[in-house]
N, C-alpha and C. Protein backbone atom coordinates (compact mmCIF):
# COMPACT_ATOMS: atom_id res chain seq x y z
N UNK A 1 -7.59 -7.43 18.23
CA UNK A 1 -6.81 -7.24 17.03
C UNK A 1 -5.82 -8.38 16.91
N UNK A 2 -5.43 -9.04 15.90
CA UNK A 2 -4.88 -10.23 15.30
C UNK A 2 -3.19 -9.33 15.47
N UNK A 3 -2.25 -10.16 15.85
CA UNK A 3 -0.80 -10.02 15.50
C UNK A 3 -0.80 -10.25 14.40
N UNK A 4 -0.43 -9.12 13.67
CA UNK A 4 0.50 -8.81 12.50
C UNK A 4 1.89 -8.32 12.32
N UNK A 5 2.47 -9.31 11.32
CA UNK A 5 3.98 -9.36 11.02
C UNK A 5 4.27 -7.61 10.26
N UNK A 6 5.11 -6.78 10.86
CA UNK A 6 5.59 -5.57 10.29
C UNK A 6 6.53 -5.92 9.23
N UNK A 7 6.43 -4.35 8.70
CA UNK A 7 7.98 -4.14 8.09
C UNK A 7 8.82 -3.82 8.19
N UNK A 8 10.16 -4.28 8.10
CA UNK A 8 11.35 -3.99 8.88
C UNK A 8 12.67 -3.21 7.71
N UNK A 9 11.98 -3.75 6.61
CA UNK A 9 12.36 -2.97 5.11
C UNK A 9 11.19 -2.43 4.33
N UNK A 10 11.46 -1.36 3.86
CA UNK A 10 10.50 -0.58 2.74
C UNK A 10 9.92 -1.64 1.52
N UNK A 11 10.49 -2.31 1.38
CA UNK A 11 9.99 -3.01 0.08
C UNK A 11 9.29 -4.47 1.01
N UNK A 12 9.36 -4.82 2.23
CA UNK A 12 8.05 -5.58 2.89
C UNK A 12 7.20 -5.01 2.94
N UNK A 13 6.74 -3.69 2.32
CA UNK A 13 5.54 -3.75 2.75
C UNK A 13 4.37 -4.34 1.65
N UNK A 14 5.42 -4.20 0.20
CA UNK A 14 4.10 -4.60 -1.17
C UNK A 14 4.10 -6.12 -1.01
N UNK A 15 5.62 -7.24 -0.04
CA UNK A 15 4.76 -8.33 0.04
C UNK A 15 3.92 -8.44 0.85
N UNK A 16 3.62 -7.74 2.16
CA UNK A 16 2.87 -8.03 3.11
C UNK A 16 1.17 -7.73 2.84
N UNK A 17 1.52 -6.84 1.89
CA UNK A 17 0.07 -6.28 0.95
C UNK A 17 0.17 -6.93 0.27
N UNK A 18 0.67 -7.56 -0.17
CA UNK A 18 -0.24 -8.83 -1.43
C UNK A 18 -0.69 -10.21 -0.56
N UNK A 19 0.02 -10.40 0.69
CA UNK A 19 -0.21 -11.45 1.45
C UNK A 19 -1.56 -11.13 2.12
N UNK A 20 -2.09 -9.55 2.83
CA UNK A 20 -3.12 -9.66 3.28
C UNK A 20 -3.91 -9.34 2.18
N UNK A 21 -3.51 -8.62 1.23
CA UNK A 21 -5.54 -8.77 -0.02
C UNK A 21 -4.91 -9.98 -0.40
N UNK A 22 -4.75 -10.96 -0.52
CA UNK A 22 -5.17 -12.54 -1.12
C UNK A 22 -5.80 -13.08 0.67
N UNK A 23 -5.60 -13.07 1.44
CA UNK A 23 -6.20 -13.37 2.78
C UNK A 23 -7.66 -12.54 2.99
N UNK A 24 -7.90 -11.67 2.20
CA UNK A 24 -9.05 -11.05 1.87
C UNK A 24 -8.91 -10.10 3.84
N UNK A 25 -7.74 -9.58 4.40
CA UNK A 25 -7.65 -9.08 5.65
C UNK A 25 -7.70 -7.52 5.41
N UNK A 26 -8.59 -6.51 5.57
CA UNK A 26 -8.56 -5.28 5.34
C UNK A 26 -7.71 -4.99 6.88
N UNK A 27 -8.11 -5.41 7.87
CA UNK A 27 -7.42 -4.88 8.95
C UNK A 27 -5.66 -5.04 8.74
N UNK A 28 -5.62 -5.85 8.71
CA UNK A 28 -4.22 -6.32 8.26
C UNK A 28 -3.59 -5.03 7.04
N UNK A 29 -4.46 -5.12 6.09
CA UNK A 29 -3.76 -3.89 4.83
C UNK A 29 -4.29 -2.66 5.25
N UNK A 30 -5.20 -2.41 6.23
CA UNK A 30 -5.14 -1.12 7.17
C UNK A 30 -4.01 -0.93 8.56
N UNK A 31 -2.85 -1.87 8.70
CA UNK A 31 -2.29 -1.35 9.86
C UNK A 31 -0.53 -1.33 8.85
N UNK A 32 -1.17 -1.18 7.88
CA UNK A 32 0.33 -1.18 6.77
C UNK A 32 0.60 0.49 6.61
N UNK A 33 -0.28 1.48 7.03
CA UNK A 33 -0.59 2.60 7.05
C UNK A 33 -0.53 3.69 8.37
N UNK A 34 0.06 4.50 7.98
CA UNK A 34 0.08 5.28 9.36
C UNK A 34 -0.98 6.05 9.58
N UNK A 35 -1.28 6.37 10.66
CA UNK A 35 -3.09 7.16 11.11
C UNK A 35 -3.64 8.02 9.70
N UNK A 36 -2.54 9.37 9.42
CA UNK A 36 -3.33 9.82 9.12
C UNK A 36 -2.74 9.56 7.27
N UNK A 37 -2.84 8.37 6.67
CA UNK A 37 -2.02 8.14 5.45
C UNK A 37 -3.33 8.54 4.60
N UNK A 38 -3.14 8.98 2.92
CA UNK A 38 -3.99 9.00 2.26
C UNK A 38 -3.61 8.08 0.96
N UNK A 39 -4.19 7.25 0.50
CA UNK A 39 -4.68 6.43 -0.38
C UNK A 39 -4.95 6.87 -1.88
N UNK A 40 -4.26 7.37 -3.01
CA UNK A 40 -4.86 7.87 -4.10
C UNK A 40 -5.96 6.84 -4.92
N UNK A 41 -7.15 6.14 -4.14
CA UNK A 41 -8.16 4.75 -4.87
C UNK A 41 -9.13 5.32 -4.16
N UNK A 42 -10.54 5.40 -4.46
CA UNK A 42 -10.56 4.56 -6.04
C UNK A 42 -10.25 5.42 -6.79
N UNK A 43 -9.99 5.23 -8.11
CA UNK A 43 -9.19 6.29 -9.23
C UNK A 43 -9.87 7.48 -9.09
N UNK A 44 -9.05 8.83 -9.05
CA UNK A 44 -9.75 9.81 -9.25
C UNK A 44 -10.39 10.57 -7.82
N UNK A 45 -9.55 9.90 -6.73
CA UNK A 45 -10.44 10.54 -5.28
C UNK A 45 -9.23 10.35 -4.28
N UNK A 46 -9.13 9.88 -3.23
CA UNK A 46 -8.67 10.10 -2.16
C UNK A 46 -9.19 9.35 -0.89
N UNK A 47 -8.66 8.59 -0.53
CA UNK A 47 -8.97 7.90 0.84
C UNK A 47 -8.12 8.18 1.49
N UNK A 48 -8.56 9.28 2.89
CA UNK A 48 -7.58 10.00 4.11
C UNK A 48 -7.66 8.92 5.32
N UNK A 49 -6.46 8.45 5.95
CA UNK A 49 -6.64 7.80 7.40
C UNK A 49 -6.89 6.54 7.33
N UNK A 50 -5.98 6.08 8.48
CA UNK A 50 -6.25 4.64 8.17
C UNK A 50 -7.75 3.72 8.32
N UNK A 51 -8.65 4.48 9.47
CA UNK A 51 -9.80 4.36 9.39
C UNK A 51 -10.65 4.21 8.09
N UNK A 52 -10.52 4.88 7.04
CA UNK A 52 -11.19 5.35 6.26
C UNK A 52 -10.41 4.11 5.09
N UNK A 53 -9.00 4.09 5.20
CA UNK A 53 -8.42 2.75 4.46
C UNK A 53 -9.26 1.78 4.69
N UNK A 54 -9.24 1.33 5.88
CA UNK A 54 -9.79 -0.27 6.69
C UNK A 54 -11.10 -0.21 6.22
N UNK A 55 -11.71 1.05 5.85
CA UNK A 55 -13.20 0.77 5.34
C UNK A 55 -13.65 0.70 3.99
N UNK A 56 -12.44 1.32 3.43
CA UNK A 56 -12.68 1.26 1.60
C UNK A 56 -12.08 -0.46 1.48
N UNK A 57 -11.10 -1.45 2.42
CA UNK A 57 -10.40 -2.22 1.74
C UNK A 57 -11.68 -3.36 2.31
N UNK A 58 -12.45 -3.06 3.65
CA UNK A 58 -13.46 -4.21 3.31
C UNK A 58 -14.70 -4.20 2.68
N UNK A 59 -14.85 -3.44 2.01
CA UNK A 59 -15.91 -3.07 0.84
C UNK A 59 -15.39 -3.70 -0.64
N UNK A 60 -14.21 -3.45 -0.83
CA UNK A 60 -13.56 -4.23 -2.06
C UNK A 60 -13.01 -5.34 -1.91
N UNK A 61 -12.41 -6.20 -0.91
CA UNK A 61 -11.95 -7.16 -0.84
C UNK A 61 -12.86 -8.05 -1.46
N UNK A 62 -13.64 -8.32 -1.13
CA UNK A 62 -14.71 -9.60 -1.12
C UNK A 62 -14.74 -9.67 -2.70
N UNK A 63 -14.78 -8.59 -3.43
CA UNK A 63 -15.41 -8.24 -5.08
C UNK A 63 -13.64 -8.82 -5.78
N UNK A 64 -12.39 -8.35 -5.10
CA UNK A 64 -11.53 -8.51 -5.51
C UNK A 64 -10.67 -9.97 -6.03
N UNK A 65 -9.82 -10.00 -7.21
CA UNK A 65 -9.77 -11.47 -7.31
C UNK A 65 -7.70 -11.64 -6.71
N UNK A 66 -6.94 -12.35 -6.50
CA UNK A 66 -5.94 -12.71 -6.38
C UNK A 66 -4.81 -11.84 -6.83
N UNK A 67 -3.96 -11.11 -5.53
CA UNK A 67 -3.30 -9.99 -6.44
C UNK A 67 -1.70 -11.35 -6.43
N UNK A 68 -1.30 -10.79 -7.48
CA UNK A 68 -0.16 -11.32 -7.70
C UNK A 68 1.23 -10.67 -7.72
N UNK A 69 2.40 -11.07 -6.82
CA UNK A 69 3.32 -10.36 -6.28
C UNK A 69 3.99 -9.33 -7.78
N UNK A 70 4.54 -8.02 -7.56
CA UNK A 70 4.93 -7.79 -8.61
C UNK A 70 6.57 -7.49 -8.17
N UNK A 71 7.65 -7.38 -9.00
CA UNK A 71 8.95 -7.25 -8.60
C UNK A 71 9.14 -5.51 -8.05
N UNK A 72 9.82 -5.60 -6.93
CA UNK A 72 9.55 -3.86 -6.69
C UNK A 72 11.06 -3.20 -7.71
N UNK A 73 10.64 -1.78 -7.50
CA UNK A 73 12.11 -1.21 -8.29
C UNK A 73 12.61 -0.74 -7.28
N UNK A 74 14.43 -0.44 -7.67
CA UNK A 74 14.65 -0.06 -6.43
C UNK A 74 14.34 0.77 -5.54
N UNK A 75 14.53 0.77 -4.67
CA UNK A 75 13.73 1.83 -3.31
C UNK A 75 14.81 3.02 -3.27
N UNK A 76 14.31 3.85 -3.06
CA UNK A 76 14.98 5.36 -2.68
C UNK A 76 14.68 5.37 -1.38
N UNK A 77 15.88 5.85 -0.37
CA UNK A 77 15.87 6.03 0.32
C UNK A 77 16.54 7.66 1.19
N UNK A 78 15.81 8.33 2.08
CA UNK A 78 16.65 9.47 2.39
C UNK A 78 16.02 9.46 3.65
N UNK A 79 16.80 9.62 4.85
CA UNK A 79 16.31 9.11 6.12
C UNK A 79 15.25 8.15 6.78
N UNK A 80 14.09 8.84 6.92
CA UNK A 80 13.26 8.09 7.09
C UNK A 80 12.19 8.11 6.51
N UNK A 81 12.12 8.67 5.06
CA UNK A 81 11.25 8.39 4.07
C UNK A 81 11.88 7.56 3.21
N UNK A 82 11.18 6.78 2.34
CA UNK A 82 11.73 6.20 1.30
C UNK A 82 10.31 5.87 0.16
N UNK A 83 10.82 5.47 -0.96
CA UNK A 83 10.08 5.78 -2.09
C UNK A 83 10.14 4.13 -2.40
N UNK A 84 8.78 4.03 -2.15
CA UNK A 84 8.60 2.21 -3.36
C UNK A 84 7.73 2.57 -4.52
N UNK A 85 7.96 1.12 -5.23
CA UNK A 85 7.38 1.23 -6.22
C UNK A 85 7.31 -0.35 -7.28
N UNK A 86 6.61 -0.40 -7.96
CA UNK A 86 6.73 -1.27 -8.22
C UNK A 86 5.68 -1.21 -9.96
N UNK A 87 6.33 -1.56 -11.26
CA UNK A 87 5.21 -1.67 -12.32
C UNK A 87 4.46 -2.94 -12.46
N UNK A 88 2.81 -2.90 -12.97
CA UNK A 88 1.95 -3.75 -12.69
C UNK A 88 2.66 -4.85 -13.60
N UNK A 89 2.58 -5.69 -13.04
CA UNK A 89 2.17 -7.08 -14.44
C UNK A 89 1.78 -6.88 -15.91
N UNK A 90 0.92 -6.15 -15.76
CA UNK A 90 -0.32 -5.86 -16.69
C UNK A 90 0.52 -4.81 -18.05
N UNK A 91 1.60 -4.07 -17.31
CA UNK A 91 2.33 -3.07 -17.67
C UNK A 91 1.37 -1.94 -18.25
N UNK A 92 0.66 -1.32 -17.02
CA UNK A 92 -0.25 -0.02 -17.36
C UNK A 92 0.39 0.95 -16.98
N UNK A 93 1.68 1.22 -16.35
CA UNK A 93 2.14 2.06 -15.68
C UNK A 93 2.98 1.85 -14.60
N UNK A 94 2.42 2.39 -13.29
CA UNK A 94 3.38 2.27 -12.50
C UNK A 94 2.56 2.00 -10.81
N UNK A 95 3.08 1.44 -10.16
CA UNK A 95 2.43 1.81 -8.50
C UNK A 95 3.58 2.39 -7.53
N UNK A 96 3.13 3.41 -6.87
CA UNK A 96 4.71 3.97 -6.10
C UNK A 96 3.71 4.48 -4.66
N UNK A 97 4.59 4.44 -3.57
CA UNK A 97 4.47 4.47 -2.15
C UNK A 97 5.15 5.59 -1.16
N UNK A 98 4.76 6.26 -0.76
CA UNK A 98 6.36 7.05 0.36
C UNK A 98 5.70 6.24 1.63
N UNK A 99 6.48 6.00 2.28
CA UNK A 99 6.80 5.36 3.27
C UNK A 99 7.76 5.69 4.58
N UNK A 100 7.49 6.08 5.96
CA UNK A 100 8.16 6.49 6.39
C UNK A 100 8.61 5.02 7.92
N UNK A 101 9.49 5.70 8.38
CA UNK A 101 10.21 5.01 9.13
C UNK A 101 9.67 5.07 10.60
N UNK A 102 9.09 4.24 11.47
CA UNK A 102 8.60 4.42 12.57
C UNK A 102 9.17 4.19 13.77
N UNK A 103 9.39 4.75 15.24
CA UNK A 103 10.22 4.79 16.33
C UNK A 103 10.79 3.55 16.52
N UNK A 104 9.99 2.23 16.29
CA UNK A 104 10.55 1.33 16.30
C UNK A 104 11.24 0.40 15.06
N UNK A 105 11.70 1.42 14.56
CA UNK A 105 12.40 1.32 13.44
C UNK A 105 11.27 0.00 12.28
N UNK A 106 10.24 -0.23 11.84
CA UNK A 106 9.66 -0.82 10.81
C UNK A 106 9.06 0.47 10.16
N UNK A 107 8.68 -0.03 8.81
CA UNK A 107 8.00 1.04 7.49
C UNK A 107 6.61 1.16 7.63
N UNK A 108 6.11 2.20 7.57
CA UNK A 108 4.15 2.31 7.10
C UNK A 108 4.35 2.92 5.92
N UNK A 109 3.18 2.86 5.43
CA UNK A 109 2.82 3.72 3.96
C UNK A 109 2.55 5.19 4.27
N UNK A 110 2.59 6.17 3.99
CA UNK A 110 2.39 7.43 4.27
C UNK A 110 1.08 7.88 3.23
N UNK A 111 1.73 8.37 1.78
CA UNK A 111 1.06 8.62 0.69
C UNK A 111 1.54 6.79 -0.03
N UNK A 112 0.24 6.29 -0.87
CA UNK A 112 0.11 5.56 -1.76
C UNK A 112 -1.08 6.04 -3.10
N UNK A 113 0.06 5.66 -4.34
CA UNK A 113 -0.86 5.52 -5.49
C UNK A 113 -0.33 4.55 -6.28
N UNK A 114 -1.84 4.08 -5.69
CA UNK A 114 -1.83 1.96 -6.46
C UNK A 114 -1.82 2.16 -8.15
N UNK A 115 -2.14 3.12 -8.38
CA UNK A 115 -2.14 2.88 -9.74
C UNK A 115 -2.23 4.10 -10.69
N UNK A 116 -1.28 4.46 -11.37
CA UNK A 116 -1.16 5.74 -12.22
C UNK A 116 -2.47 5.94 -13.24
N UNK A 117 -3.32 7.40 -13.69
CA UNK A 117 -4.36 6.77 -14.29
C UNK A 117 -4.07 7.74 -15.39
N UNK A 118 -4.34 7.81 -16.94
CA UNK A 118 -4.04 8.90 -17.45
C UNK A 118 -5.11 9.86 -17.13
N UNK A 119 -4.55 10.84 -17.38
CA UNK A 119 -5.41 12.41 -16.91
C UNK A 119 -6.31 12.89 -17.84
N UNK A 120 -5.84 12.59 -18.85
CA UNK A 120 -7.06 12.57 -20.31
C UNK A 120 -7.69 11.73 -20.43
N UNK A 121 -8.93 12.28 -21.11
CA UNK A 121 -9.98 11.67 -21.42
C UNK A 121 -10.07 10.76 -22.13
């Protein structure tokens, strides 16, 4: 396994995820996640565990084109959860994260949903 740079603040983690999908590194945007995190992608389903992350992100990487950093909003914080988030570029909505705090004090993703979808048809 490759050394990878953690997060030491809640809001490193959407640059460190835009740094590994442009590096096309699923392992890398699978250790941004804690064991058993779930993923709300592809739209409409659920990806449980980081296992199951690391395997949906090298199936799409390759197809995927250049993500581009977006500005985060501020972070909520209440012990050792905290809330990111950040709206697309694109302005479709929204992307938001909980994130919790790990023994050695850096952030994983817990629950993520990359992308809000409307619920209607």
């Amino acid at each position: 396994m490759t050394e990878h740079a953690k997060a030491h603040q809640p809001e490193d983690l959407t640059r460190l995820f835009v740094e590994r999908a442009n590096a096309k590194d699923a392992e890398g945007l699978s250790l941004l996640y804690e064991e058993d995190a779930v993923m709300a992608f592809p739209p409409g389903s659920q990806t449980r565990g980081r296992a199951a992350i690391h395997k949906l992100w090298e199936e799409l990487l390759p197809r995927m084109p250049q993500f581009e950093p977006e500005q985060p909003l501020p972070t909520l914080i209440s012990g050792d959860l905290a809330l990111t988030s950040t709206p697309p570029k694109d302005g479709s909505g929204a992307r938001a994260q909980v994130v919790r705090r790990q023994p050695d004090g850096t952030w994983l993703r817990v629950l993520d949903q990359p992308e809000f979808v409307d619920p209607t048809p």
